[in-house]
PDB file of N, CA and C in Angstrom:
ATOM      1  N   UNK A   1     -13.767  19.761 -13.305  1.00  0.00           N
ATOM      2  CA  UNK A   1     -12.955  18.955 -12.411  1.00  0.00           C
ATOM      3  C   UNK A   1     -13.005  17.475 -12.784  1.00  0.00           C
ATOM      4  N   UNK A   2     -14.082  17.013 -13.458  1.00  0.00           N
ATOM      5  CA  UNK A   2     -14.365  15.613 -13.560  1.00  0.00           C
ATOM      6  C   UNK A   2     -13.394  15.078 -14.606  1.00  0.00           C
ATOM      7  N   UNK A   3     -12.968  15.959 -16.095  1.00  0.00           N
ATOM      8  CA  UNK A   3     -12.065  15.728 -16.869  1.00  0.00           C
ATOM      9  C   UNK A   3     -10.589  15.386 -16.279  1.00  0.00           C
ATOM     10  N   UNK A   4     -10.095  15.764 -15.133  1.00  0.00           N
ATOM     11  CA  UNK A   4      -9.037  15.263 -14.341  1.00  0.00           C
ATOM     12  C   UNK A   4      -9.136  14.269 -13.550  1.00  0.00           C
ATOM     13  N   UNK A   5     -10.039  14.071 -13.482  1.00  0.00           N
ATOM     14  CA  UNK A   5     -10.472  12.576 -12.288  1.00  0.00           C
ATOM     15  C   UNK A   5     -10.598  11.353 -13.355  1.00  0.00           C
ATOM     16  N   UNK A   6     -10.792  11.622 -15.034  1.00  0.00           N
ATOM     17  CA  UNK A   6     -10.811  10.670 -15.965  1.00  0.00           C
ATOM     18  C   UNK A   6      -9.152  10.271 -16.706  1.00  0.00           C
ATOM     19  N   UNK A   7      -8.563  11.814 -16.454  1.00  0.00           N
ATOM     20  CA  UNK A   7      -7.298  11.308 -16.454  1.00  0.00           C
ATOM     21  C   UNK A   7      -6.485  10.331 -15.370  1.00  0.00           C
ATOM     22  N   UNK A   8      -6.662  11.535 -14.401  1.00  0.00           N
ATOM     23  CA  UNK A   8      -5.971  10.502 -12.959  1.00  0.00           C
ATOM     24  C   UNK A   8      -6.375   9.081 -13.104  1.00  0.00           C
ATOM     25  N   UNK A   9      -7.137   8.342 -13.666  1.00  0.00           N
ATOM     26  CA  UNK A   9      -8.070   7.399 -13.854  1.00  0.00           C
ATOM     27  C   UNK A   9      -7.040   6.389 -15.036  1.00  0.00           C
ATOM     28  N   UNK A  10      -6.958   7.230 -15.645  1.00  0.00           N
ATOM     29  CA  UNK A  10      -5.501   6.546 -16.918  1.00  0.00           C
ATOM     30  C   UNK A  10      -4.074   6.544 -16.027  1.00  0.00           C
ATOM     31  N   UNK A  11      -3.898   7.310 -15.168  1.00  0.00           N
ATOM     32  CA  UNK A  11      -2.254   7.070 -15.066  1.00  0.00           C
ATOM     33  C   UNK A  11      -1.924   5.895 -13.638  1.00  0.00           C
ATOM     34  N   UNK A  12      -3.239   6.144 -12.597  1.00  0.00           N
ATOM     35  CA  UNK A  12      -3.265   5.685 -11.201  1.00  0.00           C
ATOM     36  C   UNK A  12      -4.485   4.408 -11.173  1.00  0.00           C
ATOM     37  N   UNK A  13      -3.664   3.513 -10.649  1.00  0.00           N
ATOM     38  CA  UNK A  13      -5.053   2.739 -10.310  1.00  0.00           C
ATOM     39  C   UNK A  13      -6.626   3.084 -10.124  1.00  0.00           C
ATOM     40  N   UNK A  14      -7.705   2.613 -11.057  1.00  0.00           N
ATOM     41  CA  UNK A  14      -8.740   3.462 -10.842  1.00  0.00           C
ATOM     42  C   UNK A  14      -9.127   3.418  -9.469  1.00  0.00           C
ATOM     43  N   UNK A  15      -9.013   2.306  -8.527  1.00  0.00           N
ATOM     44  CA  UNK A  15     -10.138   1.858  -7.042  1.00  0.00           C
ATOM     45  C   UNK A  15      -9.280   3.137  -6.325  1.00  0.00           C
ATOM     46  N   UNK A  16      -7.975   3.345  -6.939  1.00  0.00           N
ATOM     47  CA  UNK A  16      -7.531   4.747  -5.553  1.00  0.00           C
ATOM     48  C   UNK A  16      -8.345   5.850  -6.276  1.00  0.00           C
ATOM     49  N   UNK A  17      -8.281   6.343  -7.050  1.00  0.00           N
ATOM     50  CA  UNK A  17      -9.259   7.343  -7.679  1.00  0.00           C
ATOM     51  C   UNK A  17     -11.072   7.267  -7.353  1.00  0.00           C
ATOM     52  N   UNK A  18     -11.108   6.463  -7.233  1.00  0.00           N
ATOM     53  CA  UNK A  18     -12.467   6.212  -6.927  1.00  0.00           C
ATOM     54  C   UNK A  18     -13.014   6.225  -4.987  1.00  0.00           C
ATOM     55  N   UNK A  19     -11.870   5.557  -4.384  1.00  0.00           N
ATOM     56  CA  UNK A  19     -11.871   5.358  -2.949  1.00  0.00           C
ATOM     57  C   UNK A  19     -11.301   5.976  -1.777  1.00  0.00           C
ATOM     58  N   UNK A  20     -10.101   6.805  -2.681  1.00  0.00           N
ATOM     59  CA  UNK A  20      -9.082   7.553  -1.755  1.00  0.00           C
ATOM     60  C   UNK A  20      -9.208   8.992  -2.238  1.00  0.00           C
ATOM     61  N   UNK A  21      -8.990   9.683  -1.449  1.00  0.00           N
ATOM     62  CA  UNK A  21      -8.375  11.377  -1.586  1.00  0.00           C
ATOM     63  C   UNK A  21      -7.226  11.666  -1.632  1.00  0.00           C
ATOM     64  N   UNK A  22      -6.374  12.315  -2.512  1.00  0.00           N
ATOM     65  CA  UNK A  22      -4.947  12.787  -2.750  1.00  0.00           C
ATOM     66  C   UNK A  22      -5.112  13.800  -1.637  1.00  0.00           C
ATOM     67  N   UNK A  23      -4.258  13.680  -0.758  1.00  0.00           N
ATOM     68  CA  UNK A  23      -4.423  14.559  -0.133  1.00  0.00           C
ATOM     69  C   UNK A  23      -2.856  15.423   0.194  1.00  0.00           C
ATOM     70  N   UNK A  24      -1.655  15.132  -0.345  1.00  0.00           N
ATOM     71  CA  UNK A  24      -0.407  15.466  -0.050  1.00  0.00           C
ATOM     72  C   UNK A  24      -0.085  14.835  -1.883  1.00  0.00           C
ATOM     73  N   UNK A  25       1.692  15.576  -2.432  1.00  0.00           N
ATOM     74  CA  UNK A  25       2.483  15.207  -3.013  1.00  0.00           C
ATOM     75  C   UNK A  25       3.781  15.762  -2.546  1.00  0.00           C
ATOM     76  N   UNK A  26       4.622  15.155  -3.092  1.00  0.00           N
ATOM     77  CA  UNK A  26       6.141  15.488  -3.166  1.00  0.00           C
ATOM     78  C   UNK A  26       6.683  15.161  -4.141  1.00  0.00           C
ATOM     79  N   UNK A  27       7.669  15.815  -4.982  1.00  0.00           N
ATOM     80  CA  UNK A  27       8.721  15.229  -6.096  1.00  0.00           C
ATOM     81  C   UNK A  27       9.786  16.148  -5.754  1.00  0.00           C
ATOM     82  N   UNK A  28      10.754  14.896  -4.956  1.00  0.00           N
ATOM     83  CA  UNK A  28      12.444  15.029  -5.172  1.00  0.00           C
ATOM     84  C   UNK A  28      13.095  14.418  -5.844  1.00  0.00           C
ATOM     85  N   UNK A  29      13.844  15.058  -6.754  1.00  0.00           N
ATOM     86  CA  UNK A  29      14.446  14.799  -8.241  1.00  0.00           C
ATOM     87  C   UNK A  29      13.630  14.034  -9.162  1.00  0.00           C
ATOM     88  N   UNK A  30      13.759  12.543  -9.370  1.00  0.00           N
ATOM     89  CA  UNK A  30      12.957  11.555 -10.456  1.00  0.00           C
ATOM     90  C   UNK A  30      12.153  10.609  -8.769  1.00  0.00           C
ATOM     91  N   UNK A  31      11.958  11.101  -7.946  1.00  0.00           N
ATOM     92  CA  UNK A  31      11.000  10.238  -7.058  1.00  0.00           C
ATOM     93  C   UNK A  31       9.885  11.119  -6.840  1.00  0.00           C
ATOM     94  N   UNK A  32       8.542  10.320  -7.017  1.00  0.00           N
ATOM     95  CA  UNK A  32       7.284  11.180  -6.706  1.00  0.00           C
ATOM     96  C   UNK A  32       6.448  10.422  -5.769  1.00  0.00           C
ATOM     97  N   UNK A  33       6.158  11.078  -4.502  1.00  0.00           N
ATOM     98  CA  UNK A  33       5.439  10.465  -3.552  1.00  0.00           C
ATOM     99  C   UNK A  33       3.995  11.200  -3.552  1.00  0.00           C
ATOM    100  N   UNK A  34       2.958  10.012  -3.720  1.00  0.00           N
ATOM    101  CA  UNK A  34       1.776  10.499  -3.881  1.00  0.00           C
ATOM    102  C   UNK A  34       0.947  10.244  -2.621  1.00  0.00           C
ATOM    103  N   UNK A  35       0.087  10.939  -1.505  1.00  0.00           N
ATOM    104  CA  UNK A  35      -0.388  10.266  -0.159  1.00  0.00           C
ATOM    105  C   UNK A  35      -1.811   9.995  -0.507  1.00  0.00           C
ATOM    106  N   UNK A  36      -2.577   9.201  -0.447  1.00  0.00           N
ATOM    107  CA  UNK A  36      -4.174   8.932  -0.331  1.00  0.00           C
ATOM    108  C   UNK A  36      -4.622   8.527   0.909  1.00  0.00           C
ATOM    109  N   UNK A  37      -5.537   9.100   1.641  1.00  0.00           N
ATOM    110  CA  UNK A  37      -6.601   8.872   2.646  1.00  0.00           C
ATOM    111  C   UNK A  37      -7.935   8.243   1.635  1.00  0.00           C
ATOM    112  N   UNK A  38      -8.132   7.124   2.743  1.00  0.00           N
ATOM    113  CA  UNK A  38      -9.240   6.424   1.752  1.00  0.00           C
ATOM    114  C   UNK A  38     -10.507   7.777   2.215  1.00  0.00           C
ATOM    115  N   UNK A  39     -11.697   7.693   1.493  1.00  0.00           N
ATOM    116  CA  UNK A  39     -12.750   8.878   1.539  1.00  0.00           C
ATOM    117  C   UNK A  39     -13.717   8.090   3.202  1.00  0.00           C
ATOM    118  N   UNK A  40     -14.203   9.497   3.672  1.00  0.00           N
ATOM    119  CA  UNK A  40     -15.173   8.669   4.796  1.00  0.00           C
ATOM    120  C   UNK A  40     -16.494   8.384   4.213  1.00  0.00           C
ATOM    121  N   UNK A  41     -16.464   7.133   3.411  1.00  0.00           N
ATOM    122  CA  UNK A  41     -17.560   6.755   2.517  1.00  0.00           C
ATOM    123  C   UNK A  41     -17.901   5.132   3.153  1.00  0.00           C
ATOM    124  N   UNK A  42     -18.743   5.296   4.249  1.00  0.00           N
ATOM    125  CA  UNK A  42     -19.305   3.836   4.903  1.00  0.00           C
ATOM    126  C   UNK A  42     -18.991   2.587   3.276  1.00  0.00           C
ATOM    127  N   UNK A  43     -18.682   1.332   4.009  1.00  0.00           N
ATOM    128  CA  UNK A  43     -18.798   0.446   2.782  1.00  0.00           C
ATOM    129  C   UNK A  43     -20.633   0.007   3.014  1.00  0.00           C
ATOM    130  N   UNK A  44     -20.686  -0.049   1.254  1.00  0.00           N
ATOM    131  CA  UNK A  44     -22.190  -0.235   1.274  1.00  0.00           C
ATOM    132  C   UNK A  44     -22.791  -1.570   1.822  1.00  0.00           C
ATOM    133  N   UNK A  45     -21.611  -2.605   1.635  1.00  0.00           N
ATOM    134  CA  UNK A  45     -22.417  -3.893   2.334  1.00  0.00           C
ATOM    135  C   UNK A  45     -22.336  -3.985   3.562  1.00  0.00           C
ATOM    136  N   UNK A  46     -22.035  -2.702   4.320  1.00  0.00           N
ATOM    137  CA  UNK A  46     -22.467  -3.029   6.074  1.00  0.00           C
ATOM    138  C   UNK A  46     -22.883  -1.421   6.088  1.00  0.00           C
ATOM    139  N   UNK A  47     -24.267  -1.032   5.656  1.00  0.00           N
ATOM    140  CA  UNK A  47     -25.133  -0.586   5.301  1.00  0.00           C
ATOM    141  C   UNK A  47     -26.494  -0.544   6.071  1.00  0.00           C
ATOM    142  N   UNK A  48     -26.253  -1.909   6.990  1.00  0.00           N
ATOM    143  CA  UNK A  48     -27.320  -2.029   7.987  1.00  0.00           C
ATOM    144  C   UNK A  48     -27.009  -1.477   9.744  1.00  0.00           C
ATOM    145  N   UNK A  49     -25.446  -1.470   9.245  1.00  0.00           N
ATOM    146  CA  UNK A  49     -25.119  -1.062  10.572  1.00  0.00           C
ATOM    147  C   UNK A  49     -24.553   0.890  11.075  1.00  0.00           C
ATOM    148  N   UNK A  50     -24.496   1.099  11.923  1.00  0.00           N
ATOM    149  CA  UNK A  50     -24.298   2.728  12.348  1.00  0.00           C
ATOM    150  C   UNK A  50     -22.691   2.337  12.799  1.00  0.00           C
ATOM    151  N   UNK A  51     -22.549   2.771  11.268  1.00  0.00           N
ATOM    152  CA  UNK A  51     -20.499   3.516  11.380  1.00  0.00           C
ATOM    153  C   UNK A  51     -20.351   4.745  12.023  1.00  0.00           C
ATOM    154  N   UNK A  52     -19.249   4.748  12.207  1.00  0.00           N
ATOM    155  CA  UNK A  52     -18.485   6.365  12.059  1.00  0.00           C
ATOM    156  C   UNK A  52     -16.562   6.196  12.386  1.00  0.00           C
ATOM    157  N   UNK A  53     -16.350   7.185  11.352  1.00  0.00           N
ATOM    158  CA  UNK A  53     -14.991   7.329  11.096  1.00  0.00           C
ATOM    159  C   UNK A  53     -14.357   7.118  12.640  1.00  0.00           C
ATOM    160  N   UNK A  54     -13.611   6.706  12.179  1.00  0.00           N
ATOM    161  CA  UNK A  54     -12.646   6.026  13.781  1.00  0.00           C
ATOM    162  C   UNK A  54     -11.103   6.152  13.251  1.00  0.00           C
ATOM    163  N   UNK A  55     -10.374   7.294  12.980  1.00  0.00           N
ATOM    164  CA  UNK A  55      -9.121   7.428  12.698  1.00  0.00           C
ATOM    165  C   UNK A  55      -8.529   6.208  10.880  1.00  0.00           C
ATOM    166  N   UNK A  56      -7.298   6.160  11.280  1.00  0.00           N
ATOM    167  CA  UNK A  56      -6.470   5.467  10.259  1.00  0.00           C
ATOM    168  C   UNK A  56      -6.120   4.250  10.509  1.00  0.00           C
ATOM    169  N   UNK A  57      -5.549   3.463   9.393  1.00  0.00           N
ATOM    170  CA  UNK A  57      -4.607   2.317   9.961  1.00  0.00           C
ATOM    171  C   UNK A  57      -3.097   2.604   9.425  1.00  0.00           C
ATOM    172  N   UNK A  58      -2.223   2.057  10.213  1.00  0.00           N
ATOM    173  CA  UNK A  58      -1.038   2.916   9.743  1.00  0.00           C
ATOM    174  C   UNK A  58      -0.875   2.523   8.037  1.00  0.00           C
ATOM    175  N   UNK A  59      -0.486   3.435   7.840  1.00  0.00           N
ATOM    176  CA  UNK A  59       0.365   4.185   6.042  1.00  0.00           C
ATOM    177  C   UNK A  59       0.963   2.531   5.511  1.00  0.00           C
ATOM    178  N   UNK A  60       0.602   2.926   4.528  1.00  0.00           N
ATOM    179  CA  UNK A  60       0.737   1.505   3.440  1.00  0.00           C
ATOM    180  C   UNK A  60       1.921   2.389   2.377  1.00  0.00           C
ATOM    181  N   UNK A  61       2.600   2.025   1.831  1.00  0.00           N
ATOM    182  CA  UNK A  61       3.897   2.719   1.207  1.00  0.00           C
ATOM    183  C   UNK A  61       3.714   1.309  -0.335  1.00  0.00           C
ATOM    184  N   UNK A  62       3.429   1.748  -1.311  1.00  0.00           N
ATOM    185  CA  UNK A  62       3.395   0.879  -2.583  1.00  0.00           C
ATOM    186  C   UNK A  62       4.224   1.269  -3.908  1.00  0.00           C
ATOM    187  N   UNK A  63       4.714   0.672  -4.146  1.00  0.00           N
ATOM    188  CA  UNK A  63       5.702   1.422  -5.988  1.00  0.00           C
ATOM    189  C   UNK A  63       4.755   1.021  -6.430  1.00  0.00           C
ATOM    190  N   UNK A  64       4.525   2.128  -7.298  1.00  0.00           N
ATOM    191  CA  UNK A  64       3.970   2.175  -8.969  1.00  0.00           C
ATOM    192  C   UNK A  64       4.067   2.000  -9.962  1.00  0.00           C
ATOM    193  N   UNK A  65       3.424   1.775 -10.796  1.00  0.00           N
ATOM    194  CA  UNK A  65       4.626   2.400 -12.397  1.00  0.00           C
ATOM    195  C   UNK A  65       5.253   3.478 -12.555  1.00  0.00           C
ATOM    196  N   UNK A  66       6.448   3.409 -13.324  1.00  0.00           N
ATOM    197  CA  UNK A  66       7.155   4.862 -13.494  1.00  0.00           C
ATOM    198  C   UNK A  66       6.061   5.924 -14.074  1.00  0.00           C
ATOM    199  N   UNK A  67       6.299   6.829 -13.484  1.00  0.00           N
ATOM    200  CA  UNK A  67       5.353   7.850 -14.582  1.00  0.00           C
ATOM    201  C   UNK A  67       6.585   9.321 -14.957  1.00  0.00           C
ATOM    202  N   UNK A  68       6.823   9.343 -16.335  1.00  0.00           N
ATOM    203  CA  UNK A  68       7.500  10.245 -16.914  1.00  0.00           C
ATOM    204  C   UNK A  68       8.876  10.229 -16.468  1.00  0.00           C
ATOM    205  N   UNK A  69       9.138   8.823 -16.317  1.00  0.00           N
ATOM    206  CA  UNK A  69      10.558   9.026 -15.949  1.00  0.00           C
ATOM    207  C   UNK A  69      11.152   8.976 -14.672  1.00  0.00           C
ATOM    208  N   UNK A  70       9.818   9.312 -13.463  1.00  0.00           N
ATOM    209  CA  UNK A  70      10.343   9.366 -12.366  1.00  0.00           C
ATOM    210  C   UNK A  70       9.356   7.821 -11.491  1.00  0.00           C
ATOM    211  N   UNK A  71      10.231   7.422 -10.662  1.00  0.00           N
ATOM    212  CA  UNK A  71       9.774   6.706  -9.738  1.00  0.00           C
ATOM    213  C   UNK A  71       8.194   6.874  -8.968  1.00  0.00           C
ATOM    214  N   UNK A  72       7.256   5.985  -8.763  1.00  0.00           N
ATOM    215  CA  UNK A  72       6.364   6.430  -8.078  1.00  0.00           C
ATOM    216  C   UNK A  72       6.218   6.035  -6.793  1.00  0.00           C
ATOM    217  N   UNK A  73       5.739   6.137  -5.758  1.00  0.00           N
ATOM    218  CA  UNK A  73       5.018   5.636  -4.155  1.00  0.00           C
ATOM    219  C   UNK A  73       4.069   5.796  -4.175  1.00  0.00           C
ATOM    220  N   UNK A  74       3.101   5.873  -3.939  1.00  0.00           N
ATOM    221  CA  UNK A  74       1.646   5.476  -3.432  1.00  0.00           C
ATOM    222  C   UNK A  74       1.291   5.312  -1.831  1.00  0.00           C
ATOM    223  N   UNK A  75       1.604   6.534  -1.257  1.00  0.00           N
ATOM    224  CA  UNK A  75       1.359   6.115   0.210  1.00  0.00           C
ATOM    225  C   UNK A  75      -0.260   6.138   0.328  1.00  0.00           C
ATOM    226  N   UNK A  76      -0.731   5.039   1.213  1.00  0.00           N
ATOM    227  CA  UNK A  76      -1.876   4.665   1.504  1.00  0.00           C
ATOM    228  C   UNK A  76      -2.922   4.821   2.665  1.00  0.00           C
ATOM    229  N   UNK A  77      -3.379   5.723   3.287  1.00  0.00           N
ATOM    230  CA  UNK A  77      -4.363   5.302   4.784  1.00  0.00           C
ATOM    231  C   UNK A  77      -5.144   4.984   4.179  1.00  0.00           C
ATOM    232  N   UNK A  78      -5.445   3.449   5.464  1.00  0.00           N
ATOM    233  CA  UNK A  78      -7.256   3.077   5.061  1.00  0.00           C
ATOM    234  C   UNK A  78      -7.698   3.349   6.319  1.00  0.00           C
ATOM    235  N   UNK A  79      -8.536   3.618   5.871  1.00  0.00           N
ATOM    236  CA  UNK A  79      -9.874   4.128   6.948  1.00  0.00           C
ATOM    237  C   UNK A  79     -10.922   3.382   8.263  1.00  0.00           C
ATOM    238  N   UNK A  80     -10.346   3.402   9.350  1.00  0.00           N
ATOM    239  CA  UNK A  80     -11.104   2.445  10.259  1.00  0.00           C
ATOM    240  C   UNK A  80     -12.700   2.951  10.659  1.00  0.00           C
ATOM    241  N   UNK A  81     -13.439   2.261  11.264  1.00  0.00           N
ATOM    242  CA  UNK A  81     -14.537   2.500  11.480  1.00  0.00           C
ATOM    243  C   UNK A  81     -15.319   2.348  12.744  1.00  0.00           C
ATOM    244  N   UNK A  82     -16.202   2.331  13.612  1.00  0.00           N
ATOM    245  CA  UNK A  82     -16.078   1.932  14.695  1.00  0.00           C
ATOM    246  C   UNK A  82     -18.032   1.987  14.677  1.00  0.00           C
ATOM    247  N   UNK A  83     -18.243   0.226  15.133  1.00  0.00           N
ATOM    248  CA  UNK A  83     -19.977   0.256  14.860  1.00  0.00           C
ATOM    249  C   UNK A  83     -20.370   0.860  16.355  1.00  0.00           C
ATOM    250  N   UNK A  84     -20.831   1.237  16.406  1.00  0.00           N
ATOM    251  CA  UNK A  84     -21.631   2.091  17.678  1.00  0.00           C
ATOM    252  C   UNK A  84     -22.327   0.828  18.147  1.00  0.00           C
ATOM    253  N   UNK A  85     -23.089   0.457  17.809  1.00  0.00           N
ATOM    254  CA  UNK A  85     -24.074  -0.932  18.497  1.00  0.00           C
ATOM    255  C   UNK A  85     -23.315  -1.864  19.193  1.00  0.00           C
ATOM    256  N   UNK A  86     -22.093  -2.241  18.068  1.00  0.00           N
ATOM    257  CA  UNK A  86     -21.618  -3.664  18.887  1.00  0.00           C
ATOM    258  C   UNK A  86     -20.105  -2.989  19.481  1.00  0.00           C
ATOM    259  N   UNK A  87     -20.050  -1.644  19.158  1.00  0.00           N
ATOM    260  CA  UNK A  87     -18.209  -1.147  19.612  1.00  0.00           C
ATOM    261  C   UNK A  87     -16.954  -2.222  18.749  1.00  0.00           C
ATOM    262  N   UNK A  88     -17.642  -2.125  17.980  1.00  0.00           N
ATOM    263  CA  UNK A  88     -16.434  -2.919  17.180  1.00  0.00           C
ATOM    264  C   UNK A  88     -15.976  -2.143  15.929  1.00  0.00           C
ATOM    265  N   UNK A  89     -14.587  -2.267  15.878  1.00  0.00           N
ATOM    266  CA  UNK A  89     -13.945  -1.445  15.007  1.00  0.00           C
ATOM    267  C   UNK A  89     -13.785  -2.178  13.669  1.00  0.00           C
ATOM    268  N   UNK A  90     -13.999  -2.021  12.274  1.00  0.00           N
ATOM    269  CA  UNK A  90     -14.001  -2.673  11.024  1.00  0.00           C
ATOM    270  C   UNK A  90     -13.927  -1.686  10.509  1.00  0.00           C
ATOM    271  N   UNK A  91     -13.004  -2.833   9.025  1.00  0.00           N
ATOM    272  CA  UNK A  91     -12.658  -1.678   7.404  1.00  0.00           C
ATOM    273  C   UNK A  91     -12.570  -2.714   6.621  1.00  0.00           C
ATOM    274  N   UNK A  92     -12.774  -1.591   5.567  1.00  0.00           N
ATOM    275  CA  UNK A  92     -12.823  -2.837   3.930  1.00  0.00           C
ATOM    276  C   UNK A  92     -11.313  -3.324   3.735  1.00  0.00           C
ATOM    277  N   UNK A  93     -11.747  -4.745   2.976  1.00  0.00           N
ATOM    278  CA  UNK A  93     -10.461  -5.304   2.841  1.00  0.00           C
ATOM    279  C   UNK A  93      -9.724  -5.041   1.223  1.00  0.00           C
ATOM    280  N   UNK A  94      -9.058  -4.333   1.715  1.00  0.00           N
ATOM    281  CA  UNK A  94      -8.281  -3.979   0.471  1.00  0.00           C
ATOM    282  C   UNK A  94      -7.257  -4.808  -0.048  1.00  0.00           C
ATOM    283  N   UNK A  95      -7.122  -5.324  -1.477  1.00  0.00           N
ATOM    284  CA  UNK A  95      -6.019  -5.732  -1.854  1.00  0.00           C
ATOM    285  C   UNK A  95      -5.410  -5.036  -3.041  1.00  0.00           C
ATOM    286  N   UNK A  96      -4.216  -3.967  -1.894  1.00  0.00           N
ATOM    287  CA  UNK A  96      -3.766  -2.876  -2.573  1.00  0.00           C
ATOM    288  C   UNK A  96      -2.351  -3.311  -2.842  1.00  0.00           C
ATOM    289  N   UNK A  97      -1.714  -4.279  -1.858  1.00  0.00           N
ATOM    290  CA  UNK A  97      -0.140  -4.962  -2.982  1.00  0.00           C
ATOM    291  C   UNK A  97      -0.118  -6.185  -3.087  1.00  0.00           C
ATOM    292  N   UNK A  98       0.247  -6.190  -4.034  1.00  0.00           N
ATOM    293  CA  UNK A  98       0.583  -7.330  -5.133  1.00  0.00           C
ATOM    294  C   UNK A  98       1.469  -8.713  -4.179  1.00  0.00           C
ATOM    295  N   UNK A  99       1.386  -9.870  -3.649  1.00  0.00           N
ATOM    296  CA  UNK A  99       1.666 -10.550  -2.577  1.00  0.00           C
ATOM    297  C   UNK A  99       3.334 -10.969  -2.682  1.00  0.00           C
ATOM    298  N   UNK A 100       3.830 -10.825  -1.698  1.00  0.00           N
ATOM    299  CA  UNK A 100       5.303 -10.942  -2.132  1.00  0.00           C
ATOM    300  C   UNK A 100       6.228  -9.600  -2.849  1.00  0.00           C
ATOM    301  N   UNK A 101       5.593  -8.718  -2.801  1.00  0.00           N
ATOM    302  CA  UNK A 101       6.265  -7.588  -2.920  1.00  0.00           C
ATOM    303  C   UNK A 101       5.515  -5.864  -2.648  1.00  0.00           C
ATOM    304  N   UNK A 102       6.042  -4.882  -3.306  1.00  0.00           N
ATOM    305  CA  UNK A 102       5.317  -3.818  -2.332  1.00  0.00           C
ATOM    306  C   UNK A 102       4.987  -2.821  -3.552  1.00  0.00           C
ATOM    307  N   UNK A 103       4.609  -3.650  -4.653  1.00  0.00           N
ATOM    308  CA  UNK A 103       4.177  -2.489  -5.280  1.00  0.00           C
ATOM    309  C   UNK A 103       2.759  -2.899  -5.820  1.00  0.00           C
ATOM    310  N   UNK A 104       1.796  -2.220  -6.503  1.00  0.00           N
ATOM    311  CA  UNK A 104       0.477  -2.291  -6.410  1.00  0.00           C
ATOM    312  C   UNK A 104       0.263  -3.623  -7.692  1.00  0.00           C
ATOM    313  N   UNK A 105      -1.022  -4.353  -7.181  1.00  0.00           N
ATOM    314  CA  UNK A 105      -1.265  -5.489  -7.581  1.00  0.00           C
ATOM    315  C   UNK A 105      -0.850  -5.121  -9.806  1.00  0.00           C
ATOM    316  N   UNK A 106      -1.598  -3.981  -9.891  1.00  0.00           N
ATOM    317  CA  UNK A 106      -1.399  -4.113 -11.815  1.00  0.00           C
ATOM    318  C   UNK A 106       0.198  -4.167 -11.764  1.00  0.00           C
ATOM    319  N   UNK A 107       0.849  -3.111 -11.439  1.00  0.00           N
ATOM    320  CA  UNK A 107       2.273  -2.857 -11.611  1.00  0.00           C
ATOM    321  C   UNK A 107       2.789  -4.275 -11.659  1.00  0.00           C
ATOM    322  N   UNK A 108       2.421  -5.292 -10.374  1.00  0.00           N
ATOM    323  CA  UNK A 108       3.117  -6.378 -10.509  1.00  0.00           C
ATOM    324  C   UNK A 108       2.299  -7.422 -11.742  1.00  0.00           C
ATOM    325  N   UNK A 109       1.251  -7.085 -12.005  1.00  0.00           N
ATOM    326  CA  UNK A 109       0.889  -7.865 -13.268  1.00  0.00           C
ATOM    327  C   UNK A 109       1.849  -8.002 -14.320  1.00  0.00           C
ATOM    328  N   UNK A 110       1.650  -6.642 -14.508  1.00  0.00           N
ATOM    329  CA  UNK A 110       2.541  -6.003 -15.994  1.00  0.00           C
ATOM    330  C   UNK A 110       3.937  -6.249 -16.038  1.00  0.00           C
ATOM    331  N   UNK A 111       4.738  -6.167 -14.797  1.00  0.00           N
ATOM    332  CA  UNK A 111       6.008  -6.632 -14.824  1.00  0.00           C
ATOM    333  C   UNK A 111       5.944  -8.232 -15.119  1.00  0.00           C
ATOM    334  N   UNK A 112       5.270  -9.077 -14.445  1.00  0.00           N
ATOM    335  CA  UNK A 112       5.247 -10.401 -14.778  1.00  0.00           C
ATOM    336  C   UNK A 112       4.797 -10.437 -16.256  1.00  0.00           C
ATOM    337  N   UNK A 113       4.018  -9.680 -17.505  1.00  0.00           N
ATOM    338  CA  UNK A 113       3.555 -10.162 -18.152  1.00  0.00           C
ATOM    339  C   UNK A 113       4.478  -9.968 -19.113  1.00  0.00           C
ATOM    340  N   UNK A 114       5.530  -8.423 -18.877  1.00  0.00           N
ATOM    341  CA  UNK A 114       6.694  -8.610 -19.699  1.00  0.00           C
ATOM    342  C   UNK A 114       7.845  -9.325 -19.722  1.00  0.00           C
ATOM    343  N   UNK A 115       7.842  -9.914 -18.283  1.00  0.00           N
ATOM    344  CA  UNK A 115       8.858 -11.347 -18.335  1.00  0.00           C
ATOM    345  C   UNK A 115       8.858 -12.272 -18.857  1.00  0.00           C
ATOM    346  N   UNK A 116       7.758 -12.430 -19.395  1.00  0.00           N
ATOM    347  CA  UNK A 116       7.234 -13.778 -20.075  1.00  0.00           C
ATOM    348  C   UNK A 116       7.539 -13.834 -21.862  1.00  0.00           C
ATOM    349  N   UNK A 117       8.020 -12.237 -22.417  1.00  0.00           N
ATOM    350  CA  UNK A 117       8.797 -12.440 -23.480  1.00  0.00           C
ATOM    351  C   UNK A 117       9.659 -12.293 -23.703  1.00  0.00           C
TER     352      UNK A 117
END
């Protein structure tokens, strides 16, 4: 199984491979919608405190790079948390799009870096 998690690793941002679960796909015609739930994996630097999974935050929707021709999405849940001690709800801060538009931070690298010749 791990030889596919090194691919997925080449085609998808690694931090979703590493942080999220595929948990749904779809491909209608050249569009492919991919869904990730982030994993219920406490963040380690609040490590001192007693989490527990506390639902979603609503769906994050991101373009990708094309892959094979077809369009990608990247739908996103991140994962809320809720500290038992103080009743306060917290999640990691993700910076999963690229600012000023809606597709994931590399995608918009790479498009800017081929504009530039």
């Amino acid at each position: 199984m791990d030889h596919y998690l090194e691919l997925l690793k080449i085609i998808l941002p690694e931090f979703i491979i590493n942080h999220f679960d595929l948990v749904k796909h779809t491909k209608k015609r050249e569009i492919m919608h991919l869904y990730f739930e982030e994993l219920n994996v406490t963040p380690k630097e609040e490590s001192k405190r007693t989490l527990i999974a506390h639902g979603f935050h609503k769906e994050v929707t991101i373009q990708d790079f094309p892959l094979m021709g077809n369009t990608v999405y990247l739908h996103v849940k991140r994962r809320r948390w809720l500290d038992k001690t103080f009743k306060q709800v917290m999640q990691r801060d993700w910076n999963l799009v690229a600012q000023g538009t809606r597709m994931t931070t590399e995608f918009a690298a790479s498009l800017k870096e081929i504009n530039q010749y």
